[in-house]
N, C-alpha and C. Protein backbone atom coordinates (compact mmCIF):
# COMPACT_ATOMS: atom_id res chain seq x y z
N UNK A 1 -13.53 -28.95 -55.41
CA UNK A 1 -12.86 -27.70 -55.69
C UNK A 1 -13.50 -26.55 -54.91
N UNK A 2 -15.04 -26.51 -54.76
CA UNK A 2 -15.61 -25.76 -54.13
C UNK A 2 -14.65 -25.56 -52.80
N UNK A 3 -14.88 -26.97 -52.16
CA UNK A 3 -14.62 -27.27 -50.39
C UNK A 3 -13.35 -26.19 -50.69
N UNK A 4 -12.48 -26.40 -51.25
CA UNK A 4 -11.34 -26.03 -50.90
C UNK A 4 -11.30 -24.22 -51.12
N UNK A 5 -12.16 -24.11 -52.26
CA UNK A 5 -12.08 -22.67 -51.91
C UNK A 5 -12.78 -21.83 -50.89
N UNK A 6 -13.49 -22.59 -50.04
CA UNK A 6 -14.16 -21.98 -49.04
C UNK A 6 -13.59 -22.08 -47.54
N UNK A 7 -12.73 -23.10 -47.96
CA UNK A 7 -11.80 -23.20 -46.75
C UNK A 7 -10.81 -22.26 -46.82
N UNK A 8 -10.34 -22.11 -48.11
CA UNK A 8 -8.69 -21.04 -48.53
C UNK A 8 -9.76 -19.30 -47.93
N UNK A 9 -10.79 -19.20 -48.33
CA UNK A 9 -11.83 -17.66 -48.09
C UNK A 9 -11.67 -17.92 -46.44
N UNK A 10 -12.02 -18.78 -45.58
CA UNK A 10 -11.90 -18.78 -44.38
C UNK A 10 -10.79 -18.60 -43.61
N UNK A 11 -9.64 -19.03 -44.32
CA UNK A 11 -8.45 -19.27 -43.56
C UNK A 11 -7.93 -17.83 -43.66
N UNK A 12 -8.09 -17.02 -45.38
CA UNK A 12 -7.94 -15.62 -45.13
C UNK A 12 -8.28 -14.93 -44.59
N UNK A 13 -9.77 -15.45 -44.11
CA UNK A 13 -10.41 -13.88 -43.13
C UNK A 13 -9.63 -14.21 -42.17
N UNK A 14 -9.41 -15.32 -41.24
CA UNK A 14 -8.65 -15.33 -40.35
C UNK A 14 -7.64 -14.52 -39.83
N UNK A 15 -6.69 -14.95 -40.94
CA UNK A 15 -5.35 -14.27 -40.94
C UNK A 15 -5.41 -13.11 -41.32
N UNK A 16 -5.98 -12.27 -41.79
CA UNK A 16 -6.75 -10.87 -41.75
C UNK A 16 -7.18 -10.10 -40.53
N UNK A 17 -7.67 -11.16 -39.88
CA UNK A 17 -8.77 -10.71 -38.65
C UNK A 17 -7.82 -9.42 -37.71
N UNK A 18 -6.50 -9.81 -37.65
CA UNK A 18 -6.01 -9.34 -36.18
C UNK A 18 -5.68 -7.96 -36.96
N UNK A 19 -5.10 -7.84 -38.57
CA UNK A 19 -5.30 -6.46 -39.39
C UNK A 19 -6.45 -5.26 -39.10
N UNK A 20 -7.79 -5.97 -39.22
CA UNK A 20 -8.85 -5.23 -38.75
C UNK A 20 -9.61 -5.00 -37.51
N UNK A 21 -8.84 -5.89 -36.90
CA UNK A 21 -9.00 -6.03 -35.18
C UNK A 21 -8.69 -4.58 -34.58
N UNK A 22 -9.79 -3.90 -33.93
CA UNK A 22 -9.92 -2.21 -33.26
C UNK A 22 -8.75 -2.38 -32.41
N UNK A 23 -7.57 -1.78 -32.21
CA UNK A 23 -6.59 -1.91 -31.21
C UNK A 23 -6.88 -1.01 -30.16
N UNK A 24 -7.86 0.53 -30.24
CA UNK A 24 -7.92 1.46 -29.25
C UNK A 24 -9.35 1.43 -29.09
N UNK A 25 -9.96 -0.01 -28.80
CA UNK A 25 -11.26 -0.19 -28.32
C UNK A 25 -11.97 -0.19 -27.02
N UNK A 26 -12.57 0.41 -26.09
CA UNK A 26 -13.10 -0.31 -24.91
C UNK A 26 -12.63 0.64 -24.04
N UNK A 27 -12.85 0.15 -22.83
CA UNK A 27 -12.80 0.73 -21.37
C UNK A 27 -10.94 0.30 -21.08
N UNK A 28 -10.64 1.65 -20.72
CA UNK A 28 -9.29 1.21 -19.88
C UNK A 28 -8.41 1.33 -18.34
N UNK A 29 -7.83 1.50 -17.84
CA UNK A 29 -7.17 1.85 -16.84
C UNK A 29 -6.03 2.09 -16.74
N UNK A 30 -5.14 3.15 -15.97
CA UNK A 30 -3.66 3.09 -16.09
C UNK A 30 -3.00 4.00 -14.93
N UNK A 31 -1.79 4.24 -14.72
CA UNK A 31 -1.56 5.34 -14.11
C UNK A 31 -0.30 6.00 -14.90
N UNK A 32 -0.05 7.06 -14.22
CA UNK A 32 0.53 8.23 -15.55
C UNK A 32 2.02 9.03 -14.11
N UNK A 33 2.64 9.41 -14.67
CA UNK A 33 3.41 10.70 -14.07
C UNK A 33 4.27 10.86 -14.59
N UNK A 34 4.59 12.20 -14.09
CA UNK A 34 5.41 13.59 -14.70
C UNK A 34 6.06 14.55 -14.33
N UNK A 35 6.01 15.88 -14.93
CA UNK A 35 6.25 17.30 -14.52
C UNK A 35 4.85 18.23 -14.54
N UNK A 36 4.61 18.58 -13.58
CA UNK A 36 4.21 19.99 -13.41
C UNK A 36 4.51 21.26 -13.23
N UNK A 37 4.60 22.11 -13.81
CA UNK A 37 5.02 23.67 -13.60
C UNK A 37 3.56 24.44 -13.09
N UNK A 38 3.34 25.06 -12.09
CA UNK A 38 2.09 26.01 -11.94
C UNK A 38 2.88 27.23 -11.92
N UNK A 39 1.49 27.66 -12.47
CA UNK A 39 1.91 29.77 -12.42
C UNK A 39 0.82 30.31 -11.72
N UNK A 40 1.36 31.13 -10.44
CA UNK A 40 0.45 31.60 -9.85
C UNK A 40 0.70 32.71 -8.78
N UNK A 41 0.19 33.94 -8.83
CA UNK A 41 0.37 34.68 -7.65
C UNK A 41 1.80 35.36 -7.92
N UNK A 42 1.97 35.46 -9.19
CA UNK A 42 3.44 36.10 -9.77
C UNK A 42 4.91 34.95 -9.47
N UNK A 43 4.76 33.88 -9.37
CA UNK A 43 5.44 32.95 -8.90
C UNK A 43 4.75 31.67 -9.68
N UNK A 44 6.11 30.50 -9.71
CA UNK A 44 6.16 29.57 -10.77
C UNK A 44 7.03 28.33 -9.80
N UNK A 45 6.44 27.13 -9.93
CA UNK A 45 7.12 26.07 -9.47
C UNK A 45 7.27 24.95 -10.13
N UNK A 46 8.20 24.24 -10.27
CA UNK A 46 7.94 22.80 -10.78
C UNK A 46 7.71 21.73 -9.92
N UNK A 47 7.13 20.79 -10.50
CA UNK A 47 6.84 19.29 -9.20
C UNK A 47 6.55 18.46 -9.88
N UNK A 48 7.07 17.36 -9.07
CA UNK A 48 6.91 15.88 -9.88
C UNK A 48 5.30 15.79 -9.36
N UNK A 49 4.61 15.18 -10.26
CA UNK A 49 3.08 14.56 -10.22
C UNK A 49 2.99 13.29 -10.89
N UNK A 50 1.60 12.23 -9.87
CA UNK A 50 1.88 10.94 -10.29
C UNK A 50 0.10 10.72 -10.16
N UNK A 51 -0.45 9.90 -10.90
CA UNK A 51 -1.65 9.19 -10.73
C UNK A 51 -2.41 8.22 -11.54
N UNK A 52 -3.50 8.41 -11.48
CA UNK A 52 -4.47 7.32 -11.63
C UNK A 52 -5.45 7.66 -13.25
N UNK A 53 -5.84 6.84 -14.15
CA UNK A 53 -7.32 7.33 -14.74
C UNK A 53 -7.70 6.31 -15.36
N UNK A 54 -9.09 6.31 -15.80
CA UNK A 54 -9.84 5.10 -16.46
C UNK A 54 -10.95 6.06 -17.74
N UNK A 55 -10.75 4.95 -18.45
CA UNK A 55 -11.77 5.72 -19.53
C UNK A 55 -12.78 4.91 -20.54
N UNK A 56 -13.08 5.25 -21.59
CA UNK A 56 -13.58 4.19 -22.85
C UNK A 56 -13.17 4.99 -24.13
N UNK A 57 -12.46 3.84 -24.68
CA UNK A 57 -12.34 4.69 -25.97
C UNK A 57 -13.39 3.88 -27.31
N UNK A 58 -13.85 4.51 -28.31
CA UNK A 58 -14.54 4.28 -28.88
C UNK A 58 -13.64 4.45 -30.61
N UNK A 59 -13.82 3.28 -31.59
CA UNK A 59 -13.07 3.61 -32.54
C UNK A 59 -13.99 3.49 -33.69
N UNK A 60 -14.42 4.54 -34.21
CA UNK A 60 -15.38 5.02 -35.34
C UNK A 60 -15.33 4.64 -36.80
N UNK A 61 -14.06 4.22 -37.00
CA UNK A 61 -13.44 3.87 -37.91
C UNK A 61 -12.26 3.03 -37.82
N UNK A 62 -11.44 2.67 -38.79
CA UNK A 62 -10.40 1.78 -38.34
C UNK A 62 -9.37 2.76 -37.84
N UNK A 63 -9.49 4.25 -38.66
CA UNK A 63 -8.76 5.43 -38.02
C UNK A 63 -9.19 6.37 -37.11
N UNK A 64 -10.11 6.59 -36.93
CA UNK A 64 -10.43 7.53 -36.08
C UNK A 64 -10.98 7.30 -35.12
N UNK A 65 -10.59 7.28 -33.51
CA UNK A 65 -10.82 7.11 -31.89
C UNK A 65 -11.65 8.46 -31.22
N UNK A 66 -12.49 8.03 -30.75
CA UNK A 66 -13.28 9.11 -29.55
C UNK A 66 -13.15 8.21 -28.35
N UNK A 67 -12.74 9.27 -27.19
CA UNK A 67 -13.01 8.56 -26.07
C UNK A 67 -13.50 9.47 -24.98
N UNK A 68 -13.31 9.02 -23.85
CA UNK A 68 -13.85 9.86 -22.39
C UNK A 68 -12.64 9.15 -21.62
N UNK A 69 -12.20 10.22 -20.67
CA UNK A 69 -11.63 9.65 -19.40
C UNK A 69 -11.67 10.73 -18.29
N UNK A 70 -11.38 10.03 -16.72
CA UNK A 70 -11.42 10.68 -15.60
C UNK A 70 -10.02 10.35 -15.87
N UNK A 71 -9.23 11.54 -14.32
CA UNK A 71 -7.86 11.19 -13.98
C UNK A 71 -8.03 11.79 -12.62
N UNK A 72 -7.28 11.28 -11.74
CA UNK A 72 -7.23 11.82 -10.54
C UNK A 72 -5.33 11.76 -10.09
N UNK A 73 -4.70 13.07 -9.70
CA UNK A 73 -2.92 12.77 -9.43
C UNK A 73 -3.14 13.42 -8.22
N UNK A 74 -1.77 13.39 -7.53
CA UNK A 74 -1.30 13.93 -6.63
C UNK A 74 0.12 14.78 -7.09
N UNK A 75 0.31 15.55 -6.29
CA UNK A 75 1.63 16.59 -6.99
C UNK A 75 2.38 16.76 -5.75
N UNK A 76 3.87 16.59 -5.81
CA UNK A 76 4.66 16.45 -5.12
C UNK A 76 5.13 18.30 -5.31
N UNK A 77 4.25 18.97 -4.81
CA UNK A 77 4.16 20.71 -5.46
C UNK A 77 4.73 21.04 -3.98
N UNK A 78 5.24 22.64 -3.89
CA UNK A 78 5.44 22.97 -3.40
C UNK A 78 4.47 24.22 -3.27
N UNK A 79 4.24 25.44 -2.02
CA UNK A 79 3.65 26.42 -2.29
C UNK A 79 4.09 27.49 -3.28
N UNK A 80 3.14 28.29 -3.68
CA UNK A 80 3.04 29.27 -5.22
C UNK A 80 2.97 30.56 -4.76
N UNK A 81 3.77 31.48 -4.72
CA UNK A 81 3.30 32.64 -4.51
C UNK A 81 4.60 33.29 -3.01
N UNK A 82 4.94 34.53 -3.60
CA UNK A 82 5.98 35.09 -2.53
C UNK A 82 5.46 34.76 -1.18
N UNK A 83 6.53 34.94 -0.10
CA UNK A 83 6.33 34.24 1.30
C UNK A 83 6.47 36.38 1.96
N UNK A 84 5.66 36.58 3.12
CA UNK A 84 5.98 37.26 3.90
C UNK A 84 5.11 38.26 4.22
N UNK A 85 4.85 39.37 4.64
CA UNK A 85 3.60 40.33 4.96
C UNK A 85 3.01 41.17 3.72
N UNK A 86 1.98 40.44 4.07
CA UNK A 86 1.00 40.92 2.64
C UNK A 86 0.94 40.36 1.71
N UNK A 87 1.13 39.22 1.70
CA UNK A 87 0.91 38.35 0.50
C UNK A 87 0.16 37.09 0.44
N UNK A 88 -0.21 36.08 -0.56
CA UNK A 88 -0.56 35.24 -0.54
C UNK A 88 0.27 33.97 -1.66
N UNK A 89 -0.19 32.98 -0.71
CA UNK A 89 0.28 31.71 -1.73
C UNK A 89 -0.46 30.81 -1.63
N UNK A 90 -0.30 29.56 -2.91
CA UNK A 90 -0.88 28.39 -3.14
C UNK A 90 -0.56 27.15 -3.47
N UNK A 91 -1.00 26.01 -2.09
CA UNK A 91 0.07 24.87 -2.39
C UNK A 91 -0.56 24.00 -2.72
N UNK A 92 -0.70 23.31 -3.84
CA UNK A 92 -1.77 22.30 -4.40
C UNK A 92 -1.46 20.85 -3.96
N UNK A 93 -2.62 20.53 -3.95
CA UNK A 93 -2.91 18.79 -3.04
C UNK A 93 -3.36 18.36 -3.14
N UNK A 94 -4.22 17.68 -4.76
CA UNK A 94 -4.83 16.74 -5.23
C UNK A 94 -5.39 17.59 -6.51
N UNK A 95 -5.95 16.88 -7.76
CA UNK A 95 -6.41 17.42 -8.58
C UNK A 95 -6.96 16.25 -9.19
N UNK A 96 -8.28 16.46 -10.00
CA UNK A 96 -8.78 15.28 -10.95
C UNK A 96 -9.83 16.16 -12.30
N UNK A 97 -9.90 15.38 -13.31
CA UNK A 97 -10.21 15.76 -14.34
C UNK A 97 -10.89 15.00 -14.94
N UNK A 98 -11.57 15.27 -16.04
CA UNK A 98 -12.67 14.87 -17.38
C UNK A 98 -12.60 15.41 -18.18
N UNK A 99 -11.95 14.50 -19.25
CA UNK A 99 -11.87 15.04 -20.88
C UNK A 99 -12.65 14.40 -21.64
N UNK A 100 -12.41 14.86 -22.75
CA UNK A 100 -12.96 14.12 -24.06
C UNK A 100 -12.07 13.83 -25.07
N UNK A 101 -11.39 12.76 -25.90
CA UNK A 101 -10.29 12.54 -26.98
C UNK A 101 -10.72 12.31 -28.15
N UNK A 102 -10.29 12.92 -28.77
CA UNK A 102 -10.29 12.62 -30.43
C UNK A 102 -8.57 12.01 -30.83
N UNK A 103 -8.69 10.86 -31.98
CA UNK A 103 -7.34 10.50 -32.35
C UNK A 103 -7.41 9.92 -33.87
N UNK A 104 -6.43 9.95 -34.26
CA UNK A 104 -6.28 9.58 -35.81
C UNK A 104 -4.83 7.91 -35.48
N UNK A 105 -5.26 6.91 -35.53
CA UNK A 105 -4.81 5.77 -35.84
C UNK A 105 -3.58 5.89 -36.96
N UNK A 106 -2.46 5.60 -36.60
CA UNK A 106 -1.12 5.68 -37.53
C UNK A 106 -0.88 4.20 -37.37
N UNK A 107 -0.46 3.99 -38.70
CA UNK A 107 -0.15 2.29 -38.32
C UNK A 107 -1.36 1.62 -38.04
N UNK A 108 -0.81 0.63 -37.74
CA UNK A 108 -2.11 -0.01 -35.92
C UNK A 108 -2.05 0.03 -35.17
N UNK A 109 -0.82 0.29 -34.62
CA UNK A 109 -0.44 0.60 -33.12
C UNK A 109 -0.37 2.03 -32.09
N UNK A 110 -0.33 3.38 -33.21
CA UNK A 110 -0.14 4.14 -32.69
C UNK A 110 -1.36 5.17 -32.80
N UNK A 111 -1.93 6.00 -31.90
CA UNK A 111 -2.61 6.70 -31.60
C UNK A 111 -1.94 8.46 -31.63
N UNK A 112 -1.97 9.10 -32.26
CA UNK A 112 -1.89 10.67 -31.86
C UNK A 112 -3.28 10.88 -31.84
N UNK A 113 -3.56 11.55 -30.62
CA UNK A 113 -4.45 12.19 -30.37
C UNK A 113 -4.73 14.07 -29.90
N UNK A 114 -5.41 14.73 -29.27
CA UNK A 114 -5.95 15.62 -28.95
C UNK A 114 -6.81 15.63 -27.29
N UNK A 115 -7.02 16.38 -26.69
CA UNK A 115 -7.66 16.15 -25.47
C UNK A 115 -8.07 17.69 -24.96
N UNK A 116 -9.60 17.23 -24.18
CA UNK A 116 -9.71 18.95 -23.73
C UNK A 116 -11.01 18.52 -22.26
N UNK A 117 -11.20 19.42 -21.46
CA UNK A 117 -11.86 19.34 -20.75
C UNK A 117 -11.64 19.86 -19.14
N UNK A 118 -12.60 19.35 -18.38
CA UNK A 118 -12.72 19.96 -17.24
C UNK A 118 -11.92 19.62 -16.48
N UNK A 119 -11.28 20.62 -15.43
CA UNK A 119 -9.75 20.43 -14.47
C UNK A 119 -10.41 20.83 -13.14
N UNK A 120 -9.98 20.15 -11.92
CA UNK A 120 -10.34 20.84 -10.91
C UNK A 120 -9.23 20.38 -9.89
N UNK A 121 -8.66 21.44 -8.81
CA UNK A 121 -8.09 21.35 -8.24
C UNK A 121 -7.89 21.68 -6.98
N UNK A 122 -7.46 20.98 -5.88
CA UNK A 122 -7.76 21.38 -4.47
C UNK A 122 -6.28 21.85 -3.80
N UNK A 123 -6.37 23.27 -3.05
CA UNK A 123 -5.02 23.55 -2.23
C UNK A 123 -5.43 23.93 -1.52
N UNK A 124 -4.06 24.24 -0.56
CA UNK A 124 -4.00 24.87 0.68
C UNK A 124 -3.60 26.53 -0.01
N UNK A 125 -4.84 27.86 0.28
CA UNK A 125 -4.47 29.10 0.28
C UNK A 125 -4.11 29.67 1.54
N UNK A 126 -2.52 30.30 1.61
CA UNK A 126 -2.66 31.35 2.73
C UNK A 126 -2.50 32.27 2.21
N UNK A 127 -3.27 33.19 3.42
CA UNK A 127 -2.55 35.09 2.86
C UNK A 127 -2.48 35.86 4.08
N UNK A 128 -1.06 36.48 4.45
CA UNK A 128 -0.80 36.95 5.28
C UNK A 128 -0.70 38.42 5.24
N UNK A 129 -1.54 39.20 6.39
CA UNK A 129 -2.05 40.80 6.01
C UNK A 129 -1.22 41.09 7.07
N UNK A 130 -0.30 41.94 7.02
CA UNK A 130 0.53 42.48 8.17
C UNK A 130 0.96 41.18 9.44
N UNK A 131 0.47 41.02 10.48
CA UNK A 131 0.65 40.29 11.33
C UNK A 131 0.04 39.19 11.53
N UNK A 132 -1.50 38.95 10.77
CA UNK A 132 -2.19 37.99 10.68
C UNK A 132 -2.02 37.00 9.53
N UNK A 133 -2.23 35.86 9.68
CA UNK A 133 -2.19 34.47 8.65
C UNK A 133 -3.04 33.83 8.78
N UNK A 134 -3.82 34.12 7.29
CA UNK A 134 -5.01 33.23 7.10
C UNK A 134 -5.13 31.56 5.91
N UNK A 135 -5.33 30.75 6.59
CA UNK A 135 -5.10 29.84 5.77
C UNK A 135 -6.43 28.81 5.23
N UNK A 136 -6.56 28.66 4.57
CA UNK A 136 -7.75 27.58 4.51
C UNK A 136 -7.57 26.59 3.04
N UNK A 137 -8.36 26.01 2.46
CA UNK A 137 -8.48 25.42 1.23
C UNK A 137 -9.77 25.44 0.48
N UNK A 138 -9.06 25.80 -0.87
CA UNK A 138 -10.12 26.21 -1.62
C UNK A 138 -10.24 24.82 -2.84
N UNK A 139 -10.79 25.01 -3.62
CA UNK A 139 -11.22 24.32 -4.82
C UNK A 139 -11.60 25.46 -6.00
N UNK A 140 -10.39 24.85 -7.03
CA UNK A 140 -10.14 25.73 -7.93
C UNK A 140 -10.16 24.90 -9.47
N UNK A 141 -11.62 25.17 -10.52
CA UNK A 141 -12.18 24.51 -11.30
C UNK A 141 -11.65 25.73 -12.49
N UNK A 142 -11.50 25.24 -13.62
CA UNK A 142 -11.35 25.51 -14.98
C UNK A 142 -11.12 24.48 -16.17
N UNK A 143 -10.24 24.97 -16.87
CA UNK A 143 -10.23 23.72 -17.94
C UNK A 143 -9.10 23.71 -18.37
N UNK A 144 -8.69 22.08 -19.09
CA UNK A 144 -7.29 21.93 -20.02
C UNK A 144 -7.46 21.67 -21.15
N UNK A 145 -6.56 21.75 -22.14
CA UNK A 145 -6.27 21.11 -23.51
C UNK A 145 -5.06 20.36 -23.75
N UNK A 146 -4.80 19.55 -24.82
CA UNK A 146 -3.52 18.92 -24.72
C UNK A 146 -3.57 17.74 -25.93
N UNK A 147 -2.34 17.08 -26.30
CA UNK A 147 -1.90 15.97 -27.08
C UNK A 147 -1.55 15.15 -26.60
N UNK A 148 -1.34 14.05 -27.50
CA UNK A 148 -0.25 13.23 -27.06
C UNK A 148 -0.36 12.34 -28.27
N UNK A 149 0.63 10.95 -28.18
CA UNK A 149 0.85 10.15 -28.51
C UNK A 149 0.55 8.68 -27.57
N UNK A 150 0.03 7.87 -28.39
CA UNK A 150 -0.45 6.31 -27.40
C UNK A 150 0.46 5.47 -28.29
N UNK A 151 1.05 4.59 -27.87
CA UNK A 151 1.40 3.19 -28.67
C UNK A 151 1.03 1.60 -27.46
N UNK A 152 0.62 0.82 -28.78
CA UNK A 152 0.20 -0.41 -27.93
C UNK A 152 1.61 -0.97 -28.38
N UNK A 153 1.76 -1.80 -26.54
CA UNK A 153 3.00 -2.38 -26.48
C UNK A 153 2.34 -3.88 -26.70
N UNK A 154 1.53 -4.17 -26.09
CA UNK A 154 1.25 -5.25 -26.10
C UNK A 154 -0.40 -5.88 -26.69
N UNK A 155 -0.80 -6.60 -26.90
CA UNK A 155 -2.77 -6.96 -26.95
C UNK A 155 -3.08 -5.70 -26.05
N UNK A 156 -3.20 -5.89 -24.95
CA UNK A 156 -3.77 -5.02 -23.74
C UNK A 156 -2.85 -3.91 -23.16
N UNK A 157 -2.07 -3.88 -23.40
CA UNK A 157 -1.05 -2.84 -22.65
C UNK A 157 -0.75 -1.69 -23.67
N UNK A 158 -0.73 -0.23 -23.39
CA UNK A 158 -0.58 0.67 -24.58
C UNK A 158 0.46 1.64 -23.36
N UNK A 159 1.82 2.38 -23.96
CA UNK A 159 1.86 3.94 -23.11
C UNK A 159 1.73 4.70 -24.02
N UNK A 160 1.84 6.07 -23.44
CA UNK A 160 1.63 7.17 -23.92
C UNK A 160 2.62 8.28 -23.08
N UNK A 161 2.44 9.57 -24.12
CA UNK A 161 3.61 10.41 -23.37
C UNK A 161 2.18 11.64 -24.09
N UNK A 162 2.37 12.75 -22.97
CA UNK A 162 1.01 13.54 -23.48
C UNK A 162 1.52 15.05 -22.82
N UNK A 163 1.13 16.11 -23.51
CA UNK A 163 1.67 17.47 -22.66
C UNK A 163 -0.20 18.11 -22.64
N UNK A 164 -0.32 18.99 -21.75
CA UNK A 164 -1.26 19.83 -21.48
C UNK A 164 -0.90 21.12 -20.88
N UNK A 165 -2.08 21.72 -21.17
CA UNK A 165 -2.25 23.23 -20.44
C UNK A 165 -3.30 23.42 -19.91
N UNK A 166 -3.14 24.02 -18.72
CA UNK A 166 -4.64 24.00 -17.55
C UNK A 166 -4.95 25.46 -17.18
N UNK A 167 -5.97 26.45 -17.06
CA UNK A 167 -6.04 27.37 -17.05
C UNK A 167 -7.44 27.11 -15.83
N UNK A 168 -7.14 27.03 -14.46
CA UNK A 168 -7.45 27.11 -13.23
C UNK A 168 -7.84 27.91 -12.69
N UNK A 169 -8.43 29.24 -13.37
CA UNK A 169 -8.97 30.75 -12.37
C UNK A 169 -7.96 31.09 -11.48
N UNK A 170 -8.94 31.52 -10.80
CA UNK A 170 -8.48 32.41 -9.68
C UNK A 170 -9.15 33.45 -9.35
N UNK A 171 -9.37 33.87 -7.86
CA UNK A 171 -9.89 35.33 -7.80
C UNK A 171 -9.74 36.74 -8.08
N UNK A 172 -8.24 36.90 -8.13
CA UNK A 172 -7.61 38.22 -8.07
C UNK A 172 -6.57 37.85 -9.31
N UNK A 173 -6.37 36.70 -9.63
CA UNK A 173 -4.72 36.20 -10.44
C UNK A 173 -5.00 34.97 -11.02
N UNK A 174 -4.16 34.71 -11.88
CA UNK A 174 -4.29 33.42 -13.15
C UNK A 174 -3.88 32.68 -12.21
N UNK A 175 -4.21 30.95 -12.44
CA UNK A 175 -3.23 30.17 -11.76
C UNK A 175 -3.50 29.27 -13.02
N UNK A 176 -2.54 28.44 -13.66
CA UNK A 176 -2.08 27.96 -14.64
C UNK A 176 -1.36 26.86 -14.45
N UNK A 177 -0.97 25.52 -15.47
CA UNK A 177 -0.49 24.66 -15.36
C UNK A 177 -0.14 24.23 -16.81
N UNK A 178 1.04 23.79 -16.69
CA UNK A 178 1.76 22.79 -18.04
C UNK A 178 1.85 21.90 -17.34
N UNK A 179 1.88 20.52 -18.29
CA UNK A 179 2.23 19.07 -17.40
C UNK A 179 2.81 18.49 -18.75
N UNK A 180 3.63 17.32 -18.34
CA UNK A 180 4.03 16.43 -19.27
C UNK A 180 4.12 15.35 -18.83
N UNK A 181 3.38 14.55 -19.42
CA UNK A 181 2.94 13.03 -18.29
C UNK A 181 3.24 11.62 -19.22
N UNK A 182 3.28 10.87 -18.65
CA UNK A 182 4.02 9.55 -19.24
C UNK A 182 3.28 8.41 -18.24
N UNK A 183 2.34 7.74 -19.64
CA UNK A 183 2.23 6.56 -19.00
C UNK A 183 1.38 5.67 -19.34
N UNK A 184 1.13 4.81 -18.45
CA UNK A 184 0.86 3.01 -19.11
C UNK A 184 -0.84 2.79 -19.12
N UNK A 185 -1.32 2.11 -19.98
CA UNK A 185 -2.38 1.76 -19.92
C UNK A 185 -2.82 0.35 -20.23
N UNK A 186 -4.13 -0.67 -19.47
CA UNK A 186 -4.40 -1.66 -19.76
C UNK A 186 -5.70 -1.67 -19.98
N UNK A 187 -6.09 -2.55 -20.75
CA UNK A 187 -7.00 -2.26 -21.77
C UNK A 187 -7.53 -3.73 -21.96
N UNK A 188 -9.17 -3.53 -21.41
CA UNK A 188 -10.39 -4.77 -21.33
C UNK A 188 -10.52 -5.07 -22.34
């Protein structure tokens, strides 16, 4: 009678196991894209943006996720800022980032989370003073915040759909960003 109840205790943890099994555990990888809107130089554009990021997420509880990730996109942007004498504009051409996530576990599958951290971004600035045009590229660092939602589609495969706000300096003028990004992740 024993045997058997120690076999029936085993067979439950089993079938238990995949219940308490961390679904938003470990190191991941994925790529993401979207919309971008920048504001900058009294002028506003939208552009499709697409890329890359890897991270670790850490799950503290059966509900609650911390993680870290890099991201690096490209933006299908156009230049920012009126065209003609005396002015300046800004056409962005790569950007990458480091956050930090906090998330609260719904279900087992789904993740809402939170996100914040460091943004940095590289363009082409011109500014044209009467007859002259000066152009070069700068690197332009500040920070974002943002949400989202994760769901695991599969063991290893999760997407997500996530919005942010990026607040990028500037010397003389704000330059700013909303994004709304969509996308897949696989998961060690």
């Amino acid at each position: 009678m024993n045997r058997f109840m120690l076999v029936g205790a085993a067979a439950a943890a089993l079938v238990s196991a995949p219940a308490l099994a961390q679904s938003f555990q470990g190191p991941h990888i994925g790529v993401q894209a979207g919309w971008n809107h920048d504001i900058a130089i009294n002028d506003d554009k939208d552009a499709v943006v697409g890329g890359v990021f890897a991270g670790y997420d850490y799950q503290v509880t059966p509900n609650i996720v911390l993680g870290a990730e890099a991201g690096f996109s490209l933006g299908a942007s156009d230049r920012i800022g009126p065209s003609g004498p005396d002015n300046a504009s800004i056409n962005p051409l790569h950007a990458f980032d480091l956050s930090a996530r906090a998330g609260y576990v719904v279900g087992e599958n789904n993740l809402l989370y939170v996100r914040g951290g460091y943004a940095n971004n590289r363009a082409r600035f011109t500014q044209t003073v009467g007859t002259a045009t000066l152009t070069d590229k700068r690197t332009y660092d500040g920070w974002f915040v943002g949400g989202g939602v994760e769901r695991k589609l599969l063991d290893n495969v999760s997407a997500r759909v996530e919005y942010r706000y990026g607040d990028l300096g500037g010397e003389d003028y704000k330059f700013e960003r909303h994004q709304v990004l969509a996308g897949v992740a696989y998961r060690f």
